[in-house]
Protein backbone atom coordinates (compact mmCIF):
# COMPACT_ATOMS: atom_id res chain seq x y z
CA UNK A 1 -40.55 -11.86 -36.19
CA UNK A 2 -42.66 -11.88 -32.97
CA UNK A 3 -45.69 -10.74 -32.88
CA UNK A 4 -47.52 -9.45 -30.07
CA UNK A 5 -51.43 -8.62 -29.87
CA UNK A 6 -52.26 -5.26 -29.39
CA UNK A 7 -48.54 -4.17 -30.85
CA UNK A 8 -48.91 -0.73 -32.67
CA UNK A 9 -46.07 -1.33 -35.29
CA UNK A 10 -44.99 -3.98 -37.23
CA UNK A 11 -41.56 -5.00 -36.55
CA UNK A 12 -39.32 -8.14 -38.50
CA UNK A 13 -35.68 -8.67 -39.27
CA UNK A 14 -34.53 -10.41 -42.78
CA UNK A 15 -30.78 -11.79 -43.06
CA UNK A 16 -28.90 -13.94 -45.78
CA UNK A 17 -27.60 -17.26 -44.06
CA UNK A 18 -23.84 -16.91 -43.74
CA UNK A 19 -21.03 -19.39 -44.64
CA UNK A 20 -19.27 -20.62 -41.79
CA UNK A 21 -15.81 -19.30 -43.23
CA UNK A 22 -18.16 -15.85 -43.22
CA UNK A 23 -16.61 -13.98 -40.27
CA UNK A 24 -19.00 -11.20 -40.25
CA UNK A 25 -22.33 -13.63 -39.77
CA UNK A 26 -25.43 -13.52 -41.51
CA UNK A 27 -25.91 -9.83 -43.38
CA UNK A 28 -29.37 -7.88 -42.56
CA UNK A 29 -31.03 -7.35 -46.15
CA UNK A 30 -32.59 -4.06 -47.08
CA UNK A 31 -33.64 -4.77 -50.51
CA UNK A 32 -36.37 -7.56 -49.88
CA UNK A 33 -40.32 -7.08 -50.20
CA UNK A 34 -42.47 -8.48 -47.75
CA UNK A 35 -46.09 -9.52 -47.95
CA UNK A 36 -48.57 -10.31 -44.58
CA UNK A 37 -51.66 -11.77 -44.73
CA UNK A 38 -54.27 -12.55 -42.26
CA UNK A 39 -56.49 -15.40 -42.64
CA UNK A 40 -55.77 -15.32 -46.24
CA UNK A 41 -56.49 -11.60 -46.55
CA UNK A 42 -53.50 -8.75 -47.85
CA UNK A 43 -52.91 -7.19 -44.48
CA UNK A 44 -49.59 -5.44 -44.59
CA UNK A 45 -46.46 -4.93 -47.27
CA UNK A 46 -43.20 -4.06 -46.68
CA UNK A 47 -40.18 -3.22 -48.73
CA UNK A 48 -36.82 -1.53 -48.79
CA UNK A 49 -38.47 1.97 -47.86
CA UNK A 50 -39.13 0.60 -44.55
CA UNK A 51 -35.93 -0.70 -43.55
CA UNK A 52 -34.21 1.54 -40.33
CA UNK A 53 -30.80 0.20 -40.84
CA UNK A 54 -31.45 -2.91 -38.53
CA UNK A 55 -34.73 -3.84 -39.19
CA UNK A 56 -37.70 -3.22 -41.52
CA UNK A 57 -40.63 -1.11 -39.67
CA UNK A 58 -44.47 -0.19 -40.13
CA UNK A 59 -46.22 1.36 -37.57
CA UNK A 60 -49.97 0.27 -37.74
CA UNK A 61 -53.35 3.09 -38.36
CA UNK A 62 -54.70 0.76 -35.54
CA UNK A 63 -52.98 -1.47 -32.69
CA UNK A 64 -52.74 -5.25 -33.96
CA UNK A 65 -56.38 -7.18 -32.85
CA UNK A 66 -55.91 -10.92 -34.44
CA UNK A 67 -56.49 -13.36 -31.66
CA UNK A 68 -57.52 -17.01 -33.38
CA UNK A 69 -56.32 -15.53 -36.64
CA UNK A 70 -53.60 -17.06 -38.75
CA UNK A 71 -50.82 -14.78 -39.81
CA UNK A 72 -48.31 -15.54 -42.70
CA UNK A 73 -45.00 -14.18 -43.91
CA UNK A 74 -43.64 -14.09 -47.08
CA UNK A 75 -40.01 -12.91 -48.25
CA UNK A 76 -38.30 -12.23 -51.15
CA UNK A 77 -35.11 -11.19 -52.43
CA UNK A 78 -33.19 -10.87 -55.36
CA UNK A 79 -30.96 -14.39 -55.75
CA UNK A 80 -32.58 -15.95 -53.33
CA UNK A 81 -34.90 -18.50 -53.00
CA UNK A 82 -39.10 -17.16 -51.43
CA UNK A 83 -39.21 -18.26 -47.87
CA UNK A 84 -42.84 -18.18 -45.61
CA UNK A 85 -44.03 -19.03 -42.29
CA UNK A 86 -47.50 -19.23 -40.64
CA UNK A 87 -48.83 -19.06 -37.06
CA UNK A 88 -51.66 -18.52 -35.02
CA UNK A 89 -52.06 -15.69 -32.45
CA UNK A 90 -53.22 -17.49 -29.20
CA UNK A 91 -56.11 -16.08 -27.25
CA UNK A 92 -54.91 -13.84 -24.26
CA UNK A 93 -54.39 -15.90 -21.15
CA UNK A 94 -56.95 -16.01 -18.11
CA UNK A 95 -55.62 -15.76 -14.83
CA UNK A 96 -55.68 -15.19 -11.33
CA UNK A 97 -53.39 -14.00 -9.22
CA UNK A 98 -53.37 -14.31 -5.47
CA UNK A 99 -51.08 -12.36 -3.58
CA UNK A 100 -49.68 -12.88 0.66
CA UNK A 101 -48.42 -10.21 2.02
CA UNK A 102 -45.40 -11.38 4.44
CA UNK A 103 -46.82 -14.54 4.19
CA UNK A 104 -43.21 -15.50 6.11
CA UNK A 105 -39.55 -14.34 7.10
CA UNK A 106 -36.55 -15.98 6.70
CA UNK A 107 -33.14 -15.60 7.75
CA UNK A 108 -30.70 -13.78 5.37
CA UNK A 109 -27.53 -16.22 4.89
CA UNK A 110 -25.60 -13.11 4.15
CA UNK A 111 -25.51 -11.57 7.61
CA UNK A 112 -27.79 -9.21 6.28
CA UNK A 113 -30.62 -9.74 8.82
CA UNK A 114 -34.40 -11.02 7.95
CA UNK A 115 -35.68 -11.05 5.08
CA UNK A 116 -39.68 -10.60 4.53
CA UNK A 117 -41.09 -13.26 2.04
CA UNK A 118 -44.46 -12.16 0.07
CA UNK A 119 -46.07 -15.18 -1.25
CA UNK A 120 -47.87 -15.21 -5.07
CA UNK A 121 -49.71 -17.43 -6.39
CA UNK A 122 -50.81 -17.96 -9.90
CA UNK A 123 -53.61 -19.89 -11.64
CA UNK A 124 -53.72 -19.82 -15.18
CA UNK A 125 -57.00 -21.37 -17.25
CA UNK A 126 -55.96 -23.82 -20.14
CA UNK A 127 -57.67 -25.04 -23.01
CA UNK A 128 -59.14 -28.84 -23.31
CA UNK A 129 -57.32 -30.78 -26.06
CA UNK A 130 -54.69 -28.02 -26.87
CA UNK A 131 -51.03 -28.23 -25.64
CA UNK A 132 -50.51 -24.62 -23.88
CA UNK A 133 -47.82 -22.28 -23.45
CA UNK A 134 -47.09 -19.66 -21.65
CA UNK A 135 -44.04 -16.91 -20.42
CA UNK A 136 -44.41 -15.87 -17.03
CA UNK A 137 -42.62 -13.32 -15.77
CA UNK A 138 -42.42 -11.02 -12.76
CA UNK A 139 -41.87 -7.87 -13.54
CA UNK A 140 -40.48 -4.39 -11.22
CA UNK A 141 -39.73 -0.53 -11.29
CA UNK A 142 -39.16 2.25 -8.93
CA UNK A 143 -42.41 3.32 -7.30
CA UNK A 144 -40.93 7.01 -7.27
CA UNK A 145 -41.20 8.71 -10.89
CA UNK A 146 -38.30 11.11 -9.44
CA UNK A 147 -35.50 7.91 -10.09
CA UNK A 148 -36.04 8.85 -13.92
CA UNK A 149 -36.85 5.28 -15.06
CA UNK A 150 -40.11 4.22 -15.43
CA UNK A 151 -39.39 0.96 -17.29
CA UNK A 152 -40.83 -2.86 -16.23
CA UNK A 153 -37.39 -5.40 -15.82
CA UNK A 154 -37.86 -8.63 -15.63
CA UNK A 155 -36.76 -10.42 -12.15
CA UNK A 156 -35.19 -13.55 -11.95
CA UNK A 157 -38.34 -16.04 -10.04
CA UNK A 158 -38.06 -17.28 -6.73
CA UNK A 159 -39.90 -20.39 -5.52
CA UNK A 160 -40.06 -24.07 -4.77
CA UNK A 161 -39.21 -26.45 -7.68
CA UNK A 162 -42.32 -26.93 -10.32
CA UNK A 163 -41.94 -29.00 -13.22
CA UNK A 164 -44.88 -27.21 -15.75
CA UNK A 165 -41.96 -24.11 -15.46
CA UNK A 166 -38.48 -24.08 -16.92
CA UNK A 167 -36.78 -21.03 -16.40
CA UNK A 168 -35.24 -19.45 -19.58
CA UNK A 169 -32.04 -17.33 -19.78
CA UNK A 170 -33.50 -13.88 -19.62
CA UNK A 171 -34.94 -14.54 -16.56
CA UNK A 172 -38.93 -15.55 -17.77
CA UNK A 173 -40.07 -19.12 -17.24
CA UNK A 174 -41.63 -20.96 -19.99
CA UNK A 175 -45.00 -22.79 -18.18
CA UNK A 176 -46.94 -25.90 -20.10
CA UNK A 177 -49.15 -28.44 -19.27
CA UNK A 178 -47.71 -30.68 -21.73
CA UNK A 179 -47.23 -33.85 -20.68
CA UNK A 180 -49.07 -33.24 -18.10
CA UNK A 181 -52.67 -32.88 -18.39
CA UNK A 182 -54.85 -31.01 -20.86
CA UNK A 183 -56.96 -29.01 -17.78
CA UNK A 184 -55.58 -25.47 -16.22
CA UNK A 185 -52.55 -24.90 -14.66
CA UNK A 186 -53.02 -24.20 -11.01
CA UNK A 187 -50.66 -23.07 -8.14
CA UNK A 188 -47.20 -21.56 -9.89
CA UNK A 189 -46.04 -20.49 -6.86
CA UNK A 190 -42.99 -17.99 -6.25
CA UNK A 191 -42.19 -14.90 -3.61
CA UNK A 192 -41.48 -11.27 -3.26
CA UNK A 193 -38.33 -10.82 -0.85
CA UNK A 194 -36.56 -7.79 0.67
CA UNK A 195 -34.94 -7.06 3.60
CA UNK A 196 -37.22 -6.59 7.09
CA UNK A 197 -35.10 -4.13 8.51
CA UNK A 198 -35.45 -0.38 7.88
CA UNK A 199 -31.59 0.11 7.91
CA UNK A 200 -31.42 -2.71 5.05
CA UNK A 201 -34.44 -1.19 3.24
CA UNK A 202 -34.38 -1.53 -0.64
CA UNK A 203 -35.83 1.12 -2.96
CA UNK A 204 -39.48 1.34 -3.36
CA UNK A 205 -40.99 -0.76 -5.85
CA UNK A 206 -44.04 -1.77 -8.03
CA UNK A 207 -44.68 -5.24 -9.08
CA UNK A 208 -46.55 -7.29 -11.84
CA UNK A 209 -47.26 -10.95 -13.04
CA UNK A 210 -47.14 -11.04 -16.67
CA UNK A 211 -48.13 -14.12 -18.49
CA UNK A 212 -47.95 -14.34 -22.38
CA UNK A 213 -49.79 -16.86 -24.13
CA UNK A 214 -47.61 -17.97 -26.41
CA UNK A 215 -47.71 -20.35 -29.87
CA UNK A 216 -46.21 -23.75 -29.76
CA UNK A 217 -43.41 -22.73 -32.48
CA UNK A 218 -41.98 -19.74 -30.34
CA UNK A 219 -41.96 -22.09 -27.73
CA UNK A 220 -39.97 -24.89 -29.63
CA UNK A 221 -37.91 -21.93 -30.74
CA UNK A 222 -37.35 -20.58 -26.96
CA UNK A 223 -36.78 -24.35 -25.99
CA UNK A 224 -33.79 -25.27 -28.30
CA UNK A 225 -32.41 -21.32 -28.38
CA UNK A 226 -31.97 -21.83 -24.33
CA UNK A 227 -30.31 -25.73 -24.61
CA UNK A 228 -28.12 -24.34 -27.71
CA UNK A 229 -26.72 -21.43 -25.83
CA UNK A 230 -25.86 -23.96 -22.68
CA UNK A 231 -24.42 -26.35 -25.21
CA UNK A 232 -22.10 -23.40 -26.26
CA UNK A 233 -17.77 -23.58 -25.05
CA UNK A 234 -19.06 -26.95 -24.25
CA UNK A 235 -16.99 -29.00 -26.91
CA UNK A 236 -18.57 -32.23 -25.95
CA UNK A 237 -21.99 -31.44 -25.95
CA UNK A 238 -24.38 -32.78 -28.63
CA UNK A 239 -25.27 -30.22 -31.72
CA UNK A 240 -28.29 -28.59 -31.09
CA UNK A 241 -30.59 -27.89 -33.79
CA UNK A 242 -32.88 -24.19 -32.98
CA UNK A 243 -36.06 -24.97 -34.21
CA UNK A 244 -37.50 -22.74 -37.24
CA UNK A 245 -40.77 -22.78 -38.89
CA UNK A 246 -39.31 -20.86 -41.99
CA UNK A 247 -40.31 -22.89 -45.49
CA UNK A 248 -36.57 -23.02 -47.29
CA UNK A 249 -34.56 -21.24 -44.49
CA UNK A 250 -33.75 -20.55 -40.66
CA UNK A 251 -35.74 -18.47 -38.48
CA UNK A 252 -38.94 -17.79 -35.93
CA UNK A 253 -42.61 -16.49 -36.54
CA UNK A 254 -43.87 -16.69 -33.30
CA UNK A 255 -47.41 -15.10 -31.93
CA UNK A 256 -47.48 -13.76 -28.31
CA UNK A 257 -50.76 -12.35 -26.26
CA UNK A 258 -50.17 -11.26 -22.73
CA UNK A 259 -52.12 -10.83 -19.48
CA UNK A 260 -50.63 -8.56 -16.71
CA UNK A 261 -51.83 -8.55 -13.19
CA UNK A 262 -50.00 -5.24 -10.77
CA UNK A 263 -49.55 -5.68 -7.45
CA UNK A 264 -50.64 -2.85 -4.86
């Protein structure tokens, strides 16, 4: 379960740990009842009434608000032994984003002609004494509502080497100052490209910087997921253990609050 502030449903997925003789994997569970709380309180319950076939669902009377606030999980089912897990919704990240139009052109290696380079820029404040982490992602669409698809895709970042960012395999980078200084985390630098030419012209698009601010377990989890799915067909690579916060099992709660910035 991920959860992300301002979210207007509450969305988690419960399996059984499979055997490894178990061809099929680890089974989703319908009959389990789930109990939320926030800071302590009885925020949200969820049984087998709420399960869609995948996944159990709640939409929420009001979107999610619980930035600084600690939420926890707790599952049971029949058989099995009660598993929890507890995080803390990071505050939503403050940042600015500064944005160079054609700030150069290059040559296309391709034989494709030249290709326009928009610089960006992005400054993001951290907080004294706390390890933070972030997602950063740049996001596109078509500009024209006529293509029919009006969703944000992530786009695979372009820019010098940085060391605070380590790109994941969906195509965000995972951004920390740990390890290397407690203060903000200035000048993540990457570009905008497309071809110069008119008769090379791409389609017509929007862009946005999202950064999440995310918890330190998601990131552990987002950390050993990306070096265990590298280490796989490899059959001398070291095993990799994916990190889980889950009391008496295998799993993620991980808290999420995001900051987007649109370019014009």
């Amino acid at each position: 379960m991920i959860c992300d502030e301002g979210a207007e449903e509450v969305k988690l997925m419960v399996s059984r740990t499979a055997g490894v003789l178990e061809e099929d994997g680890s089974p989703v569970l319908e009959e389990v009842w789930i109990e939320m709380t926030l800071d302590g309180a009885p925020w949200v319950s969820l049984d087998a009434s709420n399960f869609d076939g995948t996944i159990h669902r709640i939409p929420m009377s009001s979107p999610i608000d619980i930035s600084g606030q600690t939420v926890e999980v707790a599952v049971e089912a029949e058989g099995l032994e009660r598993v929890s897990a507890h995080d803390i919704m990071p505050p939503p990240p403050a940042l600015n984003v500064t944005f160079e139009e054609a700030a150069e052109f290059i040559q296309d290696e391709w034989g494709g002609g030249m290709i326009v380079r928009h610089g960006i820029e992005v400054d993001i404040l951290g907080r004294d004494g706390v390890a933070d982490w972030f997602i950063l992602t740049l996001e596109s669409r078509a500009a024209d509502p006529s293509w029919g698809d009006t969703t944000w895709y992530a786009r695979y970042i372009n820019g010098p080497p940085d060391p605070r960012m380590q790109e994941l395999n969906n195509g965000t980078n995972l951004v920390s100052d740990e390890g290397l200084g407690d203060g903000d985390i200035n000048g993540l630098t990457f570009y905008i490209e497309h071809y110069a030419s008119i008769e090379w012209e791409d389609i017509d698009l929007q862009y946005r910087v999202k950064v999440s601010a995310i918890s330190e377990s998601f990131a552990r989890n987002l950390l050993s997921m990306t070096a265990y799915e590298m280490s796989e067909g490899n059959p001398f690579a070291e095993p990799v253990t994916v990190y889980s916060n889950i009391s008496s099992g295998f799993g993620i709660l991980g808290m999420r609050n995001s900051t987007t910035f649109e370019i014009n």
